[in-house]
Protein backbone atom coordinates (compact mmCIF):
# COMPACT_ATOMS: atom_id res chain seq x y z
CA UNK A 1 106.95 97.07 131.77
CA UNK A 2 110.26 95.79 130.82
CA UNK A 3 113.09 98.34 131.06
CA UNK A 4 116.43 98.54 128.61
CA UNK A 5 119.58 99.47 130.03
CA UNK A 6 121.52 102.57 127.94
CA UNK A 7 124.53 104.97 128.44
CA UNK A 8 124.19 108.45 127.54
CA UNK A 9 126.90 110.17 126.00
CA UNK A 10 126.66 114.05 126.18
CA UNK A 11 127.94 115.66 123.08
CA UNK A 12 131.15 115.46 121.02
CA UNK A 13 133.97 117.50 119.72
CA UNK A 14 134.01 118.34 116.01
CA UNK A 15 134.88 115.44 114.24
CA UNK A 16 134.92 112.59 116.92
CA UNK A 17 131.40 111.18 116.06
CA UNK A 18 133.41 108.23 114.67
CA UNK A 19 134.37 107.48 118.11
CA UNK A 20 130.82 107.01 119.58
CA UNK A 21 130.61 103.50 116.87
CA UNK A 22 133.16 102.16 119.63
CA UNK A 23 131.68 103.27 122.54
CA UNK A 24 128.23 102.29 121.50
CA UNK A 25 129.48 98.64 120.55
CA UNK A 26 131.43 98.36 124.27
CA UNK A 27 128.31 99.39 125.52
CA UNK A 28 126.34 96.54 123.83
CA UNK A 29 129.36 93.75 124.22
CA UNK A 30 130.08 94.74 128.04
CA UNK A 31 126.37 95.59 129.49
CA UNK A 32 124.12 94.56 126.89
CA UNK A 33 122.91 98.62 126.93
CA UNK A 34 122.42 101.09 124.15
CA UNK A 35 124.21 103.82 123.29
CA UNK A 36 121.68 107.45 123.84
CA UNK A 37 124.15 110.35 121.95
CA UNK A 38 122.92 113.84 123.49
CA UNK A 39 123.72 116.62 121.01
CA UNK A 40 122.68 120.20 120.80
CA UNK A 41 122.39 119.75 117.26
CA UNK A 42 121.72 116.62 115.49
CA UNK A 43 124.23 115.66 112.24
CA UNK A 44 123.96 113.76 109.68
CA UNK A 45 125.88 110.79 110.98
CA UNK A 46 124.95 111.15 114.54
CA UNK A 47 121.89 108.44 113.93
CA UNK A 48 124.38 105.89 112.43
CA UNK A 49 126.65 105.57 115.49
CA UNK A 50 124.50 105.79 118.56
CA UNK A 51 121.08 103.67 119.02
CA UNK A 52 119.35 106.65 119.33
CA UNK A 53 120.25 110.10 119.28
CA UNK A 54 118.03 113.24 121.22
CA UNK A 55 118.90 117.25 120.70
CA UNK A 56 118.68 119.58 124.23
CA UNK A 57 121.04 122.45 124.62
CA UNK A 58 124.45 121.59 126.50
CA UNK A 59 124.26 125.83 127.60
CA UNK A 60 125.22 126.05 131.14
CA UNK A 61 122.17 128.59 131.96
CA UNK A 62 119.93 125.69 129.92
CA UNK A 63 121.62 122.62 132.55
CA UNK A 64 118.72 122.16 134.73
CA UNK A 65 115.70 122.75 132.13
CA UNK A 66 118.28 119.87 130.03
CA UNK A 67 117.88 117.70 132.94
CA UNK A 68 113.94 118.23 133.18
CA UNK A 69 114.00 117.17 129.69
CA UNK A 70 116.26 114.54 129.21
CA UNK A 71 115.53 112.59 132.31
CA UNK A 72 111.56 112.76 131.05
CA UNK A 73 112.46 111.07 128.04
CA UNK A 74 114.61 108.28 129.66
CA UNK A 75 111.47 107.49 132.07
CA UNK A 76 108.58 108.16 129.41
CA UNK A 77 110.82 105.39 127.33
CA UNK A 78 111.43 102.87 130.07
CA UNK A 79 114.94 103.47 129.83
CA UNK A 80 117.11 102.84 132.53
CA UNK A 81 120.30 104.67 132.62
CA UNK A 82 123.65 102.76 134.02
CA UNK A 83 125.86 105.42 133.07
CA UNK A 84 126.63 108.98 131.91
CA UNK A 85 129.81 109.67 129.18
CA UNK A 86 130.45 113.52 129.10
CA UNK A 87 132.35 113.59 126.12
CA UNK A 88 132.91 117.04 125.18
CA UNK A 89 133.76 120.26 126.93
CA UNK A 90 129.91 121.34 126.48
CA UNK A 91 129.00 118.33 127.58
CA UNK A 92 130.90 117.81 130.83
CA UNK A 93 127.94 120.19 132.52
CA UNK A 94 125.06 118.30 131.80
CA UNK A 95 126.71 114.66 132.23
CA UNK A 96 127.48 115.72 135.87
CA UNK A 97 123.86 116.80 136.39
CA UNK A 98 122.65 113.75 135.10
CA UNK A 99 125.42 111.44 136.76
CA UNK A 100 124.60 113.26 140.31
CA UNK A 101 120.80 113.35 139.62
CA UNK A 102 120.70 109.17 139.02
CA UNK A 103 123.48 108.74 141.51
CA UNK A 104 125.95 107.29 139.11
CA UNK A 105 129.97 107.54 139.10
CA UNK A 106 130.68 111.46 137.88
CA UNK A 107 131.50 114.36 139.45
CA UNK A 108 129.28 117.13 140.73
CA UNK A 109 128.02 120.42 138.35
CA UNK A 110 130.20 122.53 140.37
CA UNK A 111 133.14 120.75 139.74
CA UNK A 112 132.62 120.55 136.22
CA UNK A 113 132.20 124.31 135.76
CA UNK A 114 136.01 124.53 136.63
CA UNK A 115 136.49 122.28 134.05
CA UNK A 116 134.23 123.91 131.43
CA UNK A 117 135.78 127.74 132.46
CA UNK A 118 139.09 128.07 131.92
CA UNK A 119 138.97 131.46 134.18
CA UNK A 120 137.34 129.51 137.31
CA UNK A 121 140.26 126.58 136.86
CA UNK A 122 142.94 129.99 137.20
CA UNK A 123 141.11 130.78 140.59
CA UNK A 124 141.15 127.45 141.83
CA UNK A 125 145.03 127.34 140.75
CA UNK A 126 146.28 130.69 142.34
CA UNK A 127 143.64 130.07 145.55
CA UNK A 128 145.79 126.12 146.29
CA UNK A 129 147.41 126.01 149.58
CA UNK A 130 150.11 123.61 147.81
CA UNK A 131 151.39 122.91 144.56
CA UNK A 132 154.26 120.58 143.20
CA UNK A 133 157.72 121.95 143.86
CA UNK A 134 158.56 122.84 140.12
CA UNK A 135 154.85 123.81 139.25
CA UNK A 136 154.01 127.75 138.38
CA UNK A 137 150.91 129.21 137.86
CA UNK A 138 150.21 131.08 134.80
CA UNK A 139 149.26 134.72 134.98
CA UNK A 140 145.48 134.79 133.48
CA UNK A 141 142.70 137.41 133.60
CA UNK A 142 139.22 137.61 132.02
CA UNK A 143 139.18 139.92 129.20
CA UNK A 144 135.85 141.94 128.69
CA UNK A 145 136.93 144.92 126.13
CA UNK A 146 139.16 145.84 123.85
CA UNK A 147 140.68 148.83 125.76
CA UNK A 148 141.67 146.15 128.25
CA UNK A 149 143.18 143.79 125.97
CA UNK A 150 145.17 146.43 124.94
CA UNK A 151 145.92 147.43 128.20
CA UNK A 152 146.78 143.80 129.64
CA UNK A 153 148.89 143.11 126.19
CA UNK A 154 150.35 146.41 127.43
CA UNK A 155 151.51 144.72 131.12
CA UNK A 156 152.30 142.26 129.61
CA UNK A 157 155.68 143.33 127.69
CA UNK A 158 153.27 143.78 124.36
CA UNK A 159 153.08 139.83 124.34
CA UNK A 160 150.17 137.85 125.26
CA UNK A 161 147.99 135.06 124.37
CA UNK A 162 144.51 134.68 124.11
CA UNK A 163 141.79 132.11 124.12
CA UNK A 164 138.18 131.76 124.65
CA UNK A 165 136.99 130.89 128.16
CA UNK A 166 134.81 127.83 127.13
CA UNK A 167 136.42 126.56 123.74
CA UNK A 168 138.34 122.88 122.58
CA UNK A 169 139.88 122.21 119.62
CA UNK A 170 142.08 124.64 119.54
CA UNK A 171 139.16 127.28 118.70
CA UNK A 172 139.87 130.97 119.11
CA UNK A 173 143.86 130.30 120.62
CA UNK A 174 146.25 133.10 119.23
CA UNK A 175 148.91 134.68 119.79
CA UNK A 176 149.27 138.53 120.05
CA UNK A 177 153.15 139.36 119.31
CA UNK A 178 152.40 143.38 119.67
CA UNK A 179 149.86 145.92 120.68
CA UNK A 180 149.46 146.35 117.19
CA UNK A 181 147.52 143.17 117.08
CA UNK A 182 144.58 143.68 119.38
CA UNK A 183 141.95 144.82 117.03
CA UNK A 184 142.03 142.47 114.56
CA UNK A 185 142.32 139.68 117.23
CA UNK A 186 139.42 141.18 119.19
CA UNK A 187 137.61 141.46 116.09
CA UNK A 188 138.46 137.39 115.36
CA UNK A 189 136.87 136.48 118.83
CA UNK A 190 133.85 138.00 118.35
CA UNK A 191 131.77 134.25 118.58
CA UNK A 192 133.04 133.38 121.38
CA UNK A 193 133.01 136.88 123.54
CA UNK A 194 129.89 135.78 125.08
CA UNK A 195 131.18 132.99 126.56
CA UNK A 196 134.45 135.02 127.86
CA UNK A 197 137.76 135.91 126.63
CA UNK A 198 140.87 135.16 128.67
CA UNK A 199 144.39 136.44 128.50
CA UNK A 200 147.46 134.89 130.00
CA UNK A 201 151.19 135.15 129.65
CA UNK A 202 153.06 133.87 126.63
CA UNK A 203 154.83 131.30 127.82
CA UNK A 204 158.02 130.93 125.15
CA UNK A 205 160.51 128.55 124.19
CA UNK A 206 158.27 126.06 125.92
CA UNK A 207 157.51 122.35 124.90
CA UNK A 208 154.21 120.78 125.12
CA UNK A 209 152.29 117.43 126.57
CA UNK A 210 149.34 116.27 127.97
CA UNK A 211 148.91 114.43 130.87
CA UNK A 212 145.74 111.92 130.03
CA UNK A 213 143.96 109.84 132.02
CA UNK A 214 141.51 107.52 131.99
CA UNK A 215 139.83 105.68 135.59
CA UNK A 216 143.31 105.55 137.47
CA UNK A 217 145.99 104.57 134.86
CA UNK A 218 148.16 107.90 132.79
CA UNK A 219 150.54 108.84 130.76
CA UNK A 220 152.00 111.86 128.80
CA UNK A 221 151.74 113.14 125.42
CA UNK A 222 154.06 114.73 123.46
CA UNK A 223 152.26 117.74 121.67
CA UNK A 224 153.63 119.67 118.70
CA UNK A 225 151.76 122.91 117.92
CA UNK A 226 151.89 125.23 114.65
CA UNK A 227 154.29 128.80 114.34
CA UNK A 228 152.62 131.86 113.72
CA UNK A 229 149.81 133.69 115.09
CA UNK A 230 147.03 130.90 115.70
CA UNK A 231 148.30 128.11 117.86
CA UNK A 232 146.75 124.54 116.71
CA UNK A 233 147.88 121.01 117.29
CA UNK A 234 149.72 119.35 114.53
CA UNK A 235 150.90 116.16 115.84
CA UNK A 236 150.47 113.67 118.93
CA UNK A 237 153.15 111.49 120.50
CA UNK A 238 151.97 108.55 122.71
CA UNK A 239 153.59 108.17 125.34
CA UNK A 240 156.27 111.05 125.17
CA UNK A 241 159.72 110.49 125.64
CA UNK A 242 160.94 111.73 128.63
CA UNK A 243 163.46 111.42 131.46
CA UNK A 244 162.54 109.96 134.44
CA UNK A 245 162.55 113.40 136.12
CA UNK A 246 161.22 115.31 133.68
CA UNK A 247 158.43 112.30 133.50
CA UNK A 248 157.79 112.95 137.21
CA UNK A 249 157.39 116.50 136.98
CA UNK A 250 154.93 116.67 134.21
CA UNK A 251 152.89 113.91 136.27
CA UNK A 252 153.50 115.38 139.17
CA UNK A 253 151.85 118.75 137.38
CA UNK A 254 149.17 116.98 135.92
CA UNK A 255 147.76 115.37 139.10
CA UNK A 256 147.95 118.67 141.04
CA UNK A 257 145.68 119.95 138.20
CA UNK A 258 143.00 117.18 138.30
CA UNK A 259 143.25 117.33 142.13
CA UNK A 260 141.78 121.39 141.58
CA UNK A 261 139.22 120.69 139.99
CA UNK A 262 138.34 117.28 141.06
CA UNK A 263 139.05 113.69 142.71
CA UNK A 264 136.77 111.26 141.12
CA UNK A 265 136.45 112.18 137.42
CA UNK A 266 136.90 109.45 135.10
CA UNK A 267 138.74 111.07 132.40
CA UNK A 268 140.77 113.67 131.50
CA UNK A 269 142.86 115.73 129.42
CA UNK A 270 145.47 118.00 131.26
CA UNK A 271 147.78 120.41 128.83
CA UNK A 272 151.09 121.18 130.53
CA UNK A 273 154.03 123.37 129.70
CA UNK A 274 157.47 122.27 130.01
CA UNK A 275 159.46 125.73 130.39
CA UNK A 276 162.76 126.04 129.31
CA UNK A 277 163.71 126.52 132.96
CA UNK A 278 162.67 122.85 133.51
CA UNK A 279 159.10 124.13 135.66
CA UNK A 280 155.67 123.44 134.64
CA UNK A 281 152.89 125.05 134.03
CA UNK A 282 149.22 124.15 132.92
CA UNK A 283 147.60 125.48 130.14
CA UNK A 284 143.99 124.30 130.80
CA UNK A 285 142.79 120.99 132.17
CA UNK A 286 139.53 119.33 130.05
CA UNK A 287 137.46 116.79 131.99
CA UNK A 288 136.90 114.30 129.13
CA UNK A 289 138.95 112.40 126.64
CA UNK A 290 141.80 114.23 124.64
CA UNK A 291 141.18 114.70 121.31
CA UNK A 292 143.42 113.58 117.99
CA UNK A 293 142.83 110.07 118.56
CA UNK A 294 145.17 110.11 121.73
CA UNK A 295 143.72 107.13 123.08
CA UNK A 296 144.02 105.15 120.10
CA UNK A 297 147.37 106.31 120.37
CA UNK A 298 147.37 104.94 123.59
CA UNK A 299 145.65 101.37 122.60
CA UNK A 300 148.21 100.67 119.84
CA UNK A 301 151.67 101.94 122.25
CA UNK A 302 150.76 100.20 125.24
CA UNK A 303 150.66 96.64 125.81
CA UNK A 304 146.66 95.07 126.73
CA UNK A 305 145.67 98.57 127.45
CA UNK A 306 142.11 100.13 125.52
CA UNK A 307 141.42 103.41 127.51
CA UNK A 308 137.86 103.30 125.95
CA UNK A 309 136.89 100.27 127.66
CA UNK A 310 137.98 101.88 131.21
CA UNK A 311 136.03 104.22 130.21
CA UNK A 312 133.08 102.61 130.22
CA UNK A 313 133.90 100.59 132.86
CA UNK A 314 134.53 103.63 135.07
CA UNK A 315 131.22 105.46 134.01
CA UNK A 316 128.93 102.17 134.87
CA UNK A 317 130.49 100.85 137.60
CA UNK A 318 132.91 103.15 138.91
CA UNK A 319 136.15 101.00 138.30
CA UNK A 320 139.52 102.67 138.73
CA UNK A 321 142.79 100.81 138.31
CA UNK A 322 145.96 102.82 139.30
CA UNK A 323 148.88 100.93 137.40
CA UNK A 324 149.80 102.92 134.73
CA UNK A 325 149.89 101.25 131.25
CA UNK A 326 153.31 99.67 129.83
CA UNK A 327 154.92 100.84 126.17
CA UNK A 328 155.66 98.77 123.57
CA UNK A 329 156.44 101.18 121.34
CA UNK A 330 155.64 104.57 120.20
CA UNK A 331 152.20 106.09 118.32
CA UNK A 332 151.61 109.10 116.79
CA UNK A 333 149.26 111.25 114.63
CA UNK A 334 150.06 113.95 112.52
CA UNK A 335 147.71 116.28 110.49
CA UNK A 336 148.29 116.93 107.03
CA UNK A 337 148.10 120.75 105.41
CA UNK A 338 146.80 122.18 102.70
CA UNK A 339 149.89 124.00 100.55
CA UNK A 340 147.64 126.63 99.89
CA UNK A 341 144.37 128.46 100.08
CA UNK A 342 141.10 127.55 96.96
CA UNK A 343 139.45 124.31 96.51
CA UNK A 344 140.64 120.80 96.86
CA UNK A 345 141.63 119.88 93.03
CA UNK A 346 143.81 116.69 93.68
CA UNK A 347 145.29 114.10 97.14
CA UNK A 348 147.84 111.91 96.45
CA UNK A 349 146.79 108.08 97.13
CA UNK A 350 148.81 108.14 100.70
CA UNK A 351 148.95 104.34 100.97
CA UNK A 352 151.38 104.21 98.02
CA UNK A 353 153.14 106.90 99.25
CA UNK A 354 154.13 104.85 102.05
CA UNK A 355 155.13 102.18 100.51
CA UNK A 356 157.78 104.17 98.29
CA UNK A 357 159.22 105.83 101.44
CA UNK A 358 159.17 102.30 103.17
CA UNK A 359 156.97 103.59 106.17
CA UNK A 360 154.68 100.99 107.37
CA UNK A 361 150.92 102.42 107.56
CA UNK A 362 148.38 102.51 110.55
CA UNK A 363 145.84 104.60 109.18
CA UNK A 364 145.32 107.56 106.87
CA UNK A 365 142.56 109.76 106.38
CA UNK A 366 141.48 112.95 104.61
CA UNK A 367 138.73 114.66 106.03
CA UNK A 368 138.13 117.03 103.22
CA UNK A 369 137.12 116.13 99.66
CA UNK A 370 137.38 116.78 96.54
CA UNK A 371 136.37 120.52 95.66
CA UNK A 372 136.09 121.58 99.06
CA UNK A 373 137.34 124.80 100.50
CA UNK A 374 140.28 124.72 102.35
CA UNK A 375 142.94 127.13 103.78
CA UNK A 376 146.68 127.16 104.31
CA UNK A 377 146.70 129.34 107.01
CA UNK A 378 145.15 126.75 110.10
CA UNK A 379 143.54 128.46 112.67
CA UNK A 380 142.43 125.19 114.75
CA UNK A 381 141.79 121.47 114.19
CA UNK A 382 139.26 122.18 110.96
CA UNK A 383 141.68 123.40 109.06
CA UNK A 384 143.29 119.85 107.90
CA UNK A 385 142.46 118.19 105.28
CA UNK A 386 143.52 114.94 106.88
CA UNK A 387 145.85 112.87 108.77
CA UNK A 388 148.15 110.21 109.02
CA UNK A 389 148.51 107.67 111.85
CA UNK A 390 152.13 105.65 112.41
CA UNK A 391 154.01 103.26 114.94
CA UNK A 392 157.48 102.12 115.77
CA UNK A 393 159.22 101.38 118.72
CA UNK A 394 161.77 103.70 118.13
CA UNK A 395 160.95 106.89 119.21
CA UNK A 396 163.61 108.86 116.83
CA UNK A 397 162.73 106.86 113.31
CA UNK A 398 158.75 107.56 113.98
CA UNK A 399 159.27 111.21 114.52
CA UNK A 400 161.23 111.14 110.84
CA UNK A 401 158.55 108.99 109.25
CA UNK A 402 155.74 111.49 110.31
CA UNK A 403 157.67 114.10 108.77
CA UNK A 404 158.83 112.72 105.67
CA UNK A 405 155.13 111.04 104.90
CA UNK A 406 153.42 114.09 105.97
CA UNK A 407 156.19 116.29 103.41
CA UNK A 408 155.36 113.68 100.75
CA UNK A 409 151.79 114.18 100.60
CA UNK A 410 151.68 118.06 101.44
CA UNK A 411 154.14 118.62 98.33
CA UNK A 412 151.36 116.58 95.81
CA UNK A 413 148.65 118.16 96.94
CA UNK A 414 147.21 121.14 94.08
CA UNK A 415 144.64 123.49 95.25
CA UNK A 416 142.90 125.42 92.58
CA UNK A 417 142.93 129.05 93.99
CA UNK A 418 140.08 131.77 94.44
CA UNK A 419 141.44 134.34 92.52
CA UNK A 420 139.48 137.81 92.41
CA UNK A 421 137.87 138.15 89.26
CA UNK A 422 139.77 140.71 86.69
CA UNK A 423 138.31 144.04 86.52
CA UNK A 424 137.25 145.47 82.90
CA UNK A 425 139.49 148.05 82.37
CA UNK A 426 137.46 151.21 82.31
């Protein structure tokens, strides 16, 4: 019986399911294979960009009975795997039971827990014997009840920040400014309480980046995050621009925090603080691509460089290349708001736009439509309503051309609002 060769990718984050089209097509132009999309629940799109698409849970008490099942259908199918893509945080689990169980480049289920559980990565950080020179830990402590969150925020100078144990996207991350605040952001976290609750420091005055990496080669991101209570990311910078010292450090921090968790992972996504003090600290590591189209980012700064191709190459074959990718400019992404809570009445045509303000277009894209519900207050990534992709190679005039574009279309959007219906007078 003839066998066909396929790559499995285990599940996605929110709204990347445009991203398995390009991994499905390097899988096809590279190894001749198809693309097999795991997903704990199927969506509507998930059958046009994968060749075929099967629903187990990603749970980490379900990993093994996910195996069982997924490994039946590849060999009841005559499929034969050449490589596992874990491509979400949920997904890291199972892809390194199924990349240890067929012997294929990955890393082993107990490493990935540390990357799945934010609380085991704080063990593995406080419990290294070394650590880079300017690098500090984070204080961090699982959270199981609201009398302790108060009583941490408490320790904690009445300041803290909180964030489910197992989340991406931004999901759950706020920031508790008093005591005051504890209910109603216990209350908030209620989905995600089964999966854990952790508390750490708030680290202030503090800038942002990523250390990504992809089968040997890295760079940093530059990271701007919203003000005010929830903490999402706005806009991406590839690469950042940095000193050479301050370059090193945030390297220097984001190696120490793959090497915790693990030395032969193919991808990942470390978030690092830059304290005003000029230390680091991490905020989490995630073992699989960042998300916000960083590495398209990263294909459009860097000269001859397409991360998702390493990728690939990395998961079938185990390729690594060290040298670290050259700029030829600078990419970023920013997300565009709504200006105000109701339904989506009216978007501005954002090409034109453009072309008044004399900003040369990459890509734009709004993710809501017309007469859908939408918020000004953003909680995580699924509260845009699009975003807006530019390049230049100078790193000042892209930074003003995000902002003014982004102002441009935020001030012509027109939201018809919810209002609570008038009561009869009585």
């Amino acid at each position: 019986m003839n066998t066909t060769s396929c790559v499995v990718v285990v599940g996605y984050n929110g709204n990347r399911v445009h991203d398995i089209q390009k991994l499905r097509e390097l899988c096809k132009t590279l190894y001749n294979a198809r693309l097999i999309l795991l997903v704990e629940k199927i969506q509507p799109d998930d059958d046009q960009v994968a060749d075929h698409v099967c629903s187990t849970s990603l749970a980490p008490e379900d990993v093994t009975e996910s195996l069982e099942l997924v490994a039946g259908c590849l060999s009841a199918d005559h499929w034969k795997l050449i490589g596992v893509l874990p491509f979400s945080d949920r997904g890291v689990l199972l892809g390194a039971a199924l990349a240890s169980h067929y012997g294929l480049p990955g890393i082993t289920p107990a490493e990935a827990r540390a990357g799945l559980d934010k609380q085991i990565f704080r063990k593995l950080e406080a419990a290294a014997e070394r650590s880079p020179e300017d690098y500090r830990p984070v204080f961090s402590v699982r959270i199981e009840s609201l009398a302790e969150l108060r009583q941490r925020v408490v320790e904690q100078g009445g300041k803290a920040f909180i964030k489910p144990a197992c989340e991406g996207a931004s999901r759950g991350c706020r920031v508790i400014h008093h005591p005051s605040e504890c209910d109603e952001a216990w209350q908030a976290l209620k989905p995600y309480r089964e999966g854990g609750i952790v508390l750490e420091e708030l680290i202030q005055n503090a800038r942002e980046y990523s250390w990504d990496y992809v089968a040997g080669s890295t760079w940093v991101t530059e990271k701007t995050t919203t003000e005010g209570a929830y903490r999402a990311e706005i806009q991406q910078v590839v690469p950042a621009p940095l000193a050479a010292d301050v370059q090193a450090r945030l390297a220097a921090a984001g190696r120490h925090m793959s090497g915790l968790v693990s030395q032969v992972n193919g991808a990942y996504h470390n978030e690092v603080f830059l304290r005003s003090d000029g230390l680091t600290s991490a905020v989490e590591t995630n073992m699989r691509p960042g998300g916000m189209h960083i590495w398209d980012l990263a294909r459009l700064a860097f000269v001859d460089f397409d991360p998702w191709e390493r990728w690939v190459r990395w998961a079938v074959e185990g390729k690594t290349d060290p040298r670290d990718p050259v700029a030829r400019g600078y990419c970023g992404i920013r997300l565009v708001r709504a200006p105000a809570g109701g339904l989506l009445r009216y978007v501005p045509d954002i090409e034109s736009l453009a072309r008044d303000l004399n900003i040369e277009l990459v890509e734009a894209v709004y993710t809501k439509r017309l007469s859908d519900s939408v918020t000004a207050l953003v909680k995580d990534n699924t509260s845009f309503i699009g975003h807006i992709v530019l390049f230049s190679e100078d790193y000042a005039q892209l930074s003003d051309n995000l902002l003014r574009l982004a102002d441009a279309i935020e001030s012509r959007v027109e939201v018809t609002s919810l209002a609570a219906p008038a009561r009869a007078a009585g």
